[in-house]
PDB file of N, CA and C in Angstrom:
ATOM      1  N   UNK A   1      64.394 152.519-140.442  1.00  0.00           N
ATOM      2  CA  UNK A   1      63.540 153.383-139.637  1.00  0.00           C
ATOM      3  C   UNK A   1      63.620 154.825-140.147  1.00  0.00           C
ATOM      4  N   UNK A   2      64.613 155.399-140.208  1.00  0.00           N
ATOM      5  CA  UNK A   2      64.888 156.348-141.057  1.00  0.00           C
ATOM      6  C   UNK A   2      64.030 156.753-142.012  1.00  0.00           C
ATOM      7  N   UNK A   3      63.989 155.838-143.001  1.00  0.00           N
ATOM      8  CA  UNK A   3      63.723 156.103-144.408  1.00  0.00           C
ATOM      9  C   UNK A   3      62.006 155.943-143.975  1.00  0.00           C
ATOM     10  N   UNK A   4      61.721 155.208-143.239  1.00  0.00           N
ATOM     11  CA  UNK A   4      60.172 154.990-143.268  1.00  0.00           C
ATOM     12  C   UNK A   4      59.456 156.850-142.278  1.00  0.00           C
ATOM     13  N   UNK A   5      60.726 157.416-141.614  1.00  0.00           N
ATOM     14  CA  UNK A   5      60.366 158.722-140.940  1.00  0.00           C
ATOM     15  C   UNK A   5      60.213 159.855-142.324  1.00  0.00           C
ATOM     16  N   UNK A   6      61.681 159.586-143.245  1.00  0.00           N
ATOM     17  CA  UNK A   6      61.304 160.189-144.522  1.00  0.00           C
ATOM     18  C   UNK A   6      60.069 160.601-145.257  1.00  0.00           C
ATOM     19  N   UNK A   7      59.650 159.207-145.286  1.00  0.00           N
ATOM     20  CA  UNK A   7      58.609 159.119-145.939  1.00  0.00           C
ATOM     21  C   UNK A   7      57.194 159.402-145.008  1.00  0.00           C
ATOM     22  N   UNK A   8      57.234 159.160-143.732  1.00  0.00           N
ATOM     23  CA  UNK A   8      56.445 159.944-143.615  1.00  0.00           C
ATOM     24  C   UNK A   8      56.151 162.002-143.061  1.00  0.00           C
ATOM     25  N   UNK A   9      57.040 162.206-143.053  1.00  0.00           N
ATOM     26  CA  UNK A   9      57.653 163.505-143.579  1.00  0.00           C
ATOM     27  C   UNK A   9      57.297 164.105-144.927  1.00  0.00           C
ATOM     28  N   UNK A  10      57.458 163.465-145.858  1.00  0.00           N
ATOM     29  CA  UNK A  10      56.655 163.946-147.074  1.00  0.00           C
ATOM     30  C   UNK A  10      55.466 163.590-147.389  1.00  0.00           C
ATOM     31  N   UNK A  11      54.791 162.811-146.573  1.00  0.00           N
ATOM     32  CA  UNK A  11      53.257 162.724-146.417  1.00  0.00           C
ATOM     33  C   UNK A  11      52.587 163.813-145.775  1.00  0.00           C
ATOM     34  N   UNK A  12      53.558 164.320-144.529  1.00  0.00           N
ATOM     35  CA  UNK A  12      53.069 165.679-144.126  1.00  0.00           C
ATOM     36  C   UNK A  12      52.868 166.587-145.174  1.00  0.00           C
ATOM     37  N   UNK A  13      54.107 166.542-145.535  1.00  0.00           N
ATOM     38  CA  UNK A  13      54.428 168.117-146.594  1.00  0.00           C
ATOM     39  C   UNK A  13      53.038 167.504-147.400  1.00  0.00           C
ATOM     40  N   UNK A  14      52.912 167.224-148.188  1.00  0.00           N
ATOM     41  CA  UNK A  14      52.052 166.801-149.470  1.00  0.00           C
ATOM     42  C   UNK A  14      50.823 166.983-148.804  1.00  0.00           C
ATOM     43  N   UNK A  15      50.014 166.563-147.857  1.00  0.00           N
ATOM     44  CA  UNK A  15      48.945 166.931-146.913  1.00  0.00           C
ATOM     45  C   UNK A  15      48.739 168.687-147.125  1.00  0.00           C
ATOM     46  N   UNK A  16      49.896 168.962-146.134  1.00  0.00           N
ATOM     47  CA  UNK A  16      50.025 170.952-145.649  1.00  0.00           C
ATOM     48  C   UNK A  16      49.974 171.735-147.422  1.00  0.00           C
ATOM     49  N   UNK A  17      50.279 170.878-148.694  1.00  0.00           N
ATOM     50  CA  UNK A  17      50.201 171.361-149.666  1.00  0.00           C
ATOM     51  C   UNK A  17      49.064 171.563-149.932  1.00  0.00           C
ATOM     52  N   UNK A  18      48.417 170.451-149.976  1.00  0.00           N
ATOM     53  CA  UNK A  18      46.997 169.952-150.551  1.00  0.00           C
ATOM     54  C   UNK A  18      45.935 171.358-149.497  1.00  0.00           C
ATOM     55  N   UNK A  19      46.120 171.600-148.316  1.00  0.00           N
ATOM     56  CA  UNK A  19      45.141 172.062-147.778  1.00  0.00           C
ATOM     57  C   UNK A  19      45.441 173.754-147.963  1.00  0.00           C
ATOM     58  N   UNK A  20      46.905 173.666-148.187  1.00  0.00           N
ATOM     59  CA  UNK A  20      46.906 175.105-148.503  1.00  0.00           C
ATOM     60  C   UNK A  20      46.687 175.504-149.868  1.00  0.00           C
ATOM     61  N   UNK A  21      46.482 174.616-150.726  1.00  0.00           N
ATOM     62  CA  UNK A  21      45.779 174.700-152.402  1.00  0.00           C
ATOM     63  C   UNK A  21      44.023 175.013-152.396  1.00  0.00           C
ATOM     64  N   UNK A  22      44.031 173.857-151.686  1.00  0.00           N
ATOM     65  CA  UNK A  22      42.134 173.497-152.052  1.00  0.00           C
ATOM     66  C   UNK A  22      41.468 173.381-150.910  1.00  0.00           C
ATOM     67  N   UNK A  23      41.779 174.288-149.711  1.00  0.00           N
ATOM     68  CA  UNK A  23      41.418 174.463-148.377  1.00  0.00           C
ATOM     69  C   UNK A  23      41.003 173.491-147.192  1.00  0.00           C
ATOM     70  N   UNK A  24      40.408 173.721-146.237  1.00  0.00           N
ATOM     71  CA  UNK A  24      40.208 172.298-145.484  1.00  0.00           C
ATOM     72  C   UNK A  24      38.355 171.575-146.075  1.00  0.00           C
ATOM     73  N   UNK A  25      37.743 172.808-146.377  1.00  0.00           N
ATOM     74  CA  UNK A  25      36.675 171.821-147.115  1.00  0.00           C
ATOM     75  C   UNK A  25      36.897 172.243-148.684  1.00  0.00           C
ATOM     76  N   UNK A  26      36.379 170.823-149.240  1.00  0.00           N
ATOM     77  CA  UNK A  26      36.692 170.646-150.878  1.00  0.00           C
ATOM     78  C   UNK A  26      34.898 171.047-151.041  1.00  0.00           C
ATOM     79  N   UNK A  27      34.800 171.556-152.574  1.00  0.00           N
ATOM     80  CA  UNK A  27      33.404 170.864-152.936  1.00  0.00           C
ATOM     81  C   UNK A  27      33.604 169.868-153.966  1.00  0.00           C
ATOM     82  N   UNK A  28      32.811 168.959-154.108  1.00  0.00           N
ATOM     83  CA  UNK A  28      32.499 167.568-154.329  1.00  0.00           C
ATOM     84  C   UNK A  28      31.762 167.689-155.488  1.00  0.00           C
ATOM     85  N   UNK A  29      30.877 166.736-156.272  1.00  0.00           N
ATOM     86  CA  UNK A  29      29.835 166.302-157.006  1.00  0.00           C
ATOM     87  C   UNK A  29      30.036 164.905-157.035  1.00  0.00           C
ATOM     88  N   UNK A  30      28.378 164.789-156.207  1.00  0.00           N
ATOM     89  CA  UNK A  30      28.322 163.470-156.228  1.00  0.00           C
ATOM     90  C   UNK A  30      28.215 162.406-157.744  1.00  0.00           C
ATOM     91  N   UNK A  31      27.837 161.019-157.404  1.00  0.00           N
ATOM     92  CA  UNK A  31      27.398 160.364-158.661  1.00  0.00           C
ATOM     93  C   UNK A  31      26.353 160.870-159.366  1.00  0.00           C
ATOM     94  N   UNK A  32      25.132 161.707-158.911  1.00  0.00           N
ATOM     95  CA  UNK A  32      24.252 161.824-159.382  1.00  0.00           C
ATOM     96  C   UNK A  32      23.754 163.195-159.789  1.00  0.00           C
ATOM     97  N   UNK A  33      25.329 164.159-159.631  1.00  0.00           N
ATOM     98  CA  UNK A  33      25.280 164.974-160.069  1.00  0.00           C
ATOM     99  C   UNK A  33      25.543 166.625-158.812  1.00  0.00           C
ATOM    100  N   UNK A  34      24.878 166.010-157.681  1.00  0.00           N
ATOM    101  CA  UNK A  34      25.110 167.120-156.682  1.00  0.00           C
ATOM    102  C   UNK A  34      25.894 167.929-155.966  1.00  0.00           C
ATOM    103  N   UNK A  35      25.974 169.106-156.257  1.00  0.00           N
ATOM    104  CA  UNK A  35      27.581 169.546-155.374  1.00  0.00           C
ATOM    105  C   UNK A  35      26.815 169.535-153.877  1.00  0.00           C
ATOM    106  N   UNK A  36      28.610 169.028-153.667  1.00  0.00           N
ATOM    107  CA  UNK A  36      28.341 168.720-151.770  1.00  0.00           C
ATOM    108  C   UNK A  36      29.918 169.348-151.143  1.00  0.00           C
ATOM    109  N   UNK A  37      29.567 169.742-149.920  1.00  0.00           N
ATOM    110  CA  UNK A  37      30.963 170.223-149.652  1.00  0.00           C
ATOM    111  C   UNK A  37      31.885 169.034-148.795  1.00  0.00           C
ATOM    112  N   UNK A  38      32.657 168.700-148.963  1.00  0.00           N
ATOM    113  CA  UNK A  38      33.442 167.587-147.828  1.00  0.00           C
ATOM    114  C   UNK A  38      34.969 168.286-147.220  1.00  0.00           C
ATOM    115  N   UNK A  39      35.068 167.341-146.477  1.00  0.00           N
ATOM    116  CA  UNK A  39      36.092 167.322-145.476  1.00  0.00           C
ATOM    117  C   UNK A  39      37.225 167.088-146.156  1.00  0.00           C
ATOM    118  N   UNK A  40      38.842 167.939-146.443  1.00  0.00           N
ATOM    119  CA  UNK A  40      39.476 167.554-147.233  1.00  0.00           C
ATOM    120  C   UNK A  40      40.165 166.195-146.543  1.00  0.00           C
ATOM    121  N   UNK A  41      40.247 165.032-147.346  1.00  0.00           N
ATOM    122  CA  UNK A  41      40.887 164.174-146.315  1.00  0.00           C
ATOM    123  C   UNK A  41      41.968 163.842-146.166  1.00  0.00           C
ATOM    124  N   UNK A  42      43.027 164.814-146.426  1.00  0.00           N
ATOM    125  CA  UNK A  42      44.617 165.527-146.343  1.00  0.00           C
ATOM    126  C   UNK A  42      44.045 165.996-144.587  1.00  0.00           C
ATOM    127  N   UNK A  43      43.043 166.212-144.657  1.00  0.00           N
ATOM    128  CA  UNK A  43      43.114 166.394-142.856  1.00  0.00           C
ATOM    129  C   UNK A  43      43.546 165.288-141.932  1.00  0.00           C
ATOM    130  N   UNK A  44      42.862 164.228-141.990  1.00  0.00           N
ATOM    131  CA  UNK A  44      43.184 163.413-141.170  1.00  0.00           C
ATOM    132  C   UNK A  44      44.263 162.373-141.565  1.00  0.00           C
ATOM    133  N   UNK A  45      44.980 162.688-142.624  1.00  0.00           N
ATOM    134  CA  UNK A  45      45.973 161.636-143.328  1.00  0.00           C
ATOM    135  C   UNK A  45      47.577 162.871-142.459  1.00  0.00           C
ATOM    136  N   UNK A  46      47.027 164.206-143.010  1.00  0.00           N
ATOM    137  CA  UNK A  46      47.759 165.116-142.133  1.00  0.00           C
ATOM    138  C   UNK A  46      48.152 164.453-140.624  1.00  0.00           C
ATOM    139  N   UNK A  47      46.857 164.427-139.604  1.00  0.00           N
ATOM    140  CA  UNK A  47      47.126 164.167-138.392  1.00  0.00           C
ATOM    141  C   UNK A  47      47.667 163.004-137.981  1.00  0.00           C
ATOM    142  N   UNK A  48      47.252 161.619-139.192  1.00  0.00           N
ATOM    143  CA  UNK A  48      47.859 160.267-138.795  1.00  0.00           C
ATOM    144  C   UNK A  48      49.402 160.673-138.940  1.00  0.00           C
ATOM    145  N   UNK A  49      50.180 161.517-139.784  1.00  0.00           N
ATOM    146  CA  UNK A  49      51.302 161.231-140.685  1.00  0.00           C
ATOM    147  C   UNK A  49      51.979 161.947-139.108  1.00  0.00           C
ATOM    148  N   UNK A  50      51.275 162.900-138.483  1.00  0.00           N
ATOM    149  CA  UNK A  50      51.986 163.861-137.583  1.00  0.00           C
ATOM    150  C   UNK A  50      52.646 162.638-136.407  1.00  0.00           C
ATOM    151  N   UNK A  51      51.384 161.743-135.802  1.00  0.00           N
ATOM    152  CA  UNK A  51      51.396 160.861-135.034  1.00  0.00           C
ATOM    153  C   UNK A  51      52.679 159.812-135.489  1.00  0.00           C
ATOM    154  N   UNK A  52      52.694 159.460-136.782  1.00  0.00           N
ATOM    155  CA  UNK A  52      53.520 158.386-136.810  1.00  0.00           C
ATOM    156  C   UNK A  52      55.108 159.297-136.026  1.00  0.00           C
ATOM    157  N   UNK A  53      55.227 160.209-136.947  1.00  0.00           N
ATOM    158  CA  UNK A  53      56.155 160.936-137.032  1.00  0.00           C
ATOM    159  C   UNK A  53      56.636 160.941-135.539  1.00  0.00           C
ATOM    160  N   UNK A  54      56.096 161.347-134.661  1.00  0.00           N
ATOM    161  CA  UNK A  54      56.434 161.736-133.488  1.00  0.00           C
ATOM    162  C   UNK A  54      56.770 160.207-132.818  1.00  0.00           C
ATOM    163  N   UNK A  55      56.044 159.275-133.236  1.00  0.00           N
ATOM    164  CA  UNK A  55      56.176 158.078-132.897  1.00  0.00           C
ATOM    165  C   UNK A  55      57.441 157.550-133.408  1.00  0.00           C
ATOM    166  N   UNK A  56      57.640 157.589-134.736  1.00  0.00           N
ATOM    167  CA  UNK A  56      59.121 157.414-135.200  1.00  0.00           C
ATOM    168  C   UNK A  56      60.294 157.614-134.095  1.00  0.00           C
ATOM    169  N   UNK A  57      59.916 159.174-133.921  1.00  0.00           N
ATOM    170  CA  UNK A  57      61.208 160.229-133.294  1.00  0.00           C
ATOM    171  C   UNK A  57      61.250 159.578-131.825  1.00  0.00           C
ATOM    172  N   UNK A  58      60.349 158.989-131.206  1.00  0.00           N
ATOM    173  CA  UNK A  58      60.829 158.775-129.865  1.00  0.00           C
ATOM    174  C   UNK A  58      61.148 157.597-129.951  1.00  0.00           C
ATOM    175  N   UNK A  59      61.002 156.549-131.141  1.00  0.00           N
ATOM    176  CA  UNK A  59      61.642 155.659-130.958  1.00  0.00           C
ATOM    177  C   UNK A  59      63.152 155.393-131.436  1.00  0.00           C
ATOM    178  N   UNK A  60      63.067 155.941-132.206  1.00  0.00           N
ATOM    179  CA  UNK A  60      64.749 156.753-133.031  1.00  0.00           C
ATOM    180  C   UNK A  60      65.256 157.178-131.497  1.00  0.00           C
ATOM    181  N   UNK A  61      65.046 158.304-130.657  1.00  0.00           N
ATOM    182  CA  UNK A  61      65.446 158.828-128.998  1.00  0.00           C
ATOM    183  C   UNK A  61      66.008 157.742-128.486  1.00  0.00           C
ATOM    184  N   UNK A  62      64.951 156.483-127.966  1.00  0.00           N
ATOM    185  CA  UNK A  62      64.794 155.781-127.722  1.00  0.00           C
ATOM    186  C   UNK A  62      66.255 154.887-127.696  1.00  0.00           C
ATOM    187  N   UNK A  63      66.103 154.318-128.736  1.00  0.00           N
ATOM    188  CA  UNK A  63      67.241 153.362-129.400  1.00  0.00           C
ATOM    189  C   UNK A  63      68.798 154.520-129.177  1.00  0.00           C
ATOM    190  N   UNK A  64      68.687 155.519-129.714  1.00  0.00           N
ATOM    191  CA  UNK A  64      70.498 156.156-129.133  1.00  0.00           C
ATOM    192  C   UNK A  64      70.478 156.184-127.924  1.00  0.00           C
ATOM    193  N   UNK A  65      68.982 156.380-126.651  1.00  0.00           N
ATOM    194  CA  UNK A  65      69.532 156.487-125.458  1.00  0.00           C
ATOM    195  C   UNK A  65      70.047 154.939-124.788  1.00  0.00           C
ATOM    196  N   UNK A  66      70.008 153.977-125.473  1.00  0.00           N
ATOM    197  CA  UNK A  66      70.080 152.608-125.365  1.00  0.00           C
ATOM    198  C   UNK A  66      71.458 152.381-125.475  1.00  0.00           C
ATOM    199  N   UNK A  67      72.461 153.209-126.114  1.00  0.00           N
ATOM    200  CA  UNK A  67      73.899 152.903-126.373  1.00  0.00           C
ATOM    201  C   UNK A  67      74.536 153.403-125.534  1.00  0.00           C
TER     202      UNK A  67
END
């Protein structure tokens, strides 16, 4: 459990990197040539990673308040 909180811990970090490099919108070019602006999607990989995380931690809580 640990190691899987680790890891998602450095999914955060690597996210908060990415958006503080190449902001929250990227521009794009499509297949056919067009710049388009998008959504960086370090955003919502950001917010899943936050969720697990917190989810981890109360179950980590959880389990020591059990002993």
């Amino acid at each position: 459990m640990n190691e899987e909180l680790a890891r998602w811990e450095r999914i955060k970090l690597e996210c908060e990197k990415s958006i503080d490099t190449h902001g929250a919108i990227i521009e794009a070019v499509t297949d056919r040539g067009k710049p388009v602006l998008r959504k960086n999607p370090a955003i919502e990989t950001l917010q899943k990673a936050q969720a697990e995380i917190e989810k981890l931690r109360k179950t980590l809580a959880d389990e020591l308040n059990l002993d």
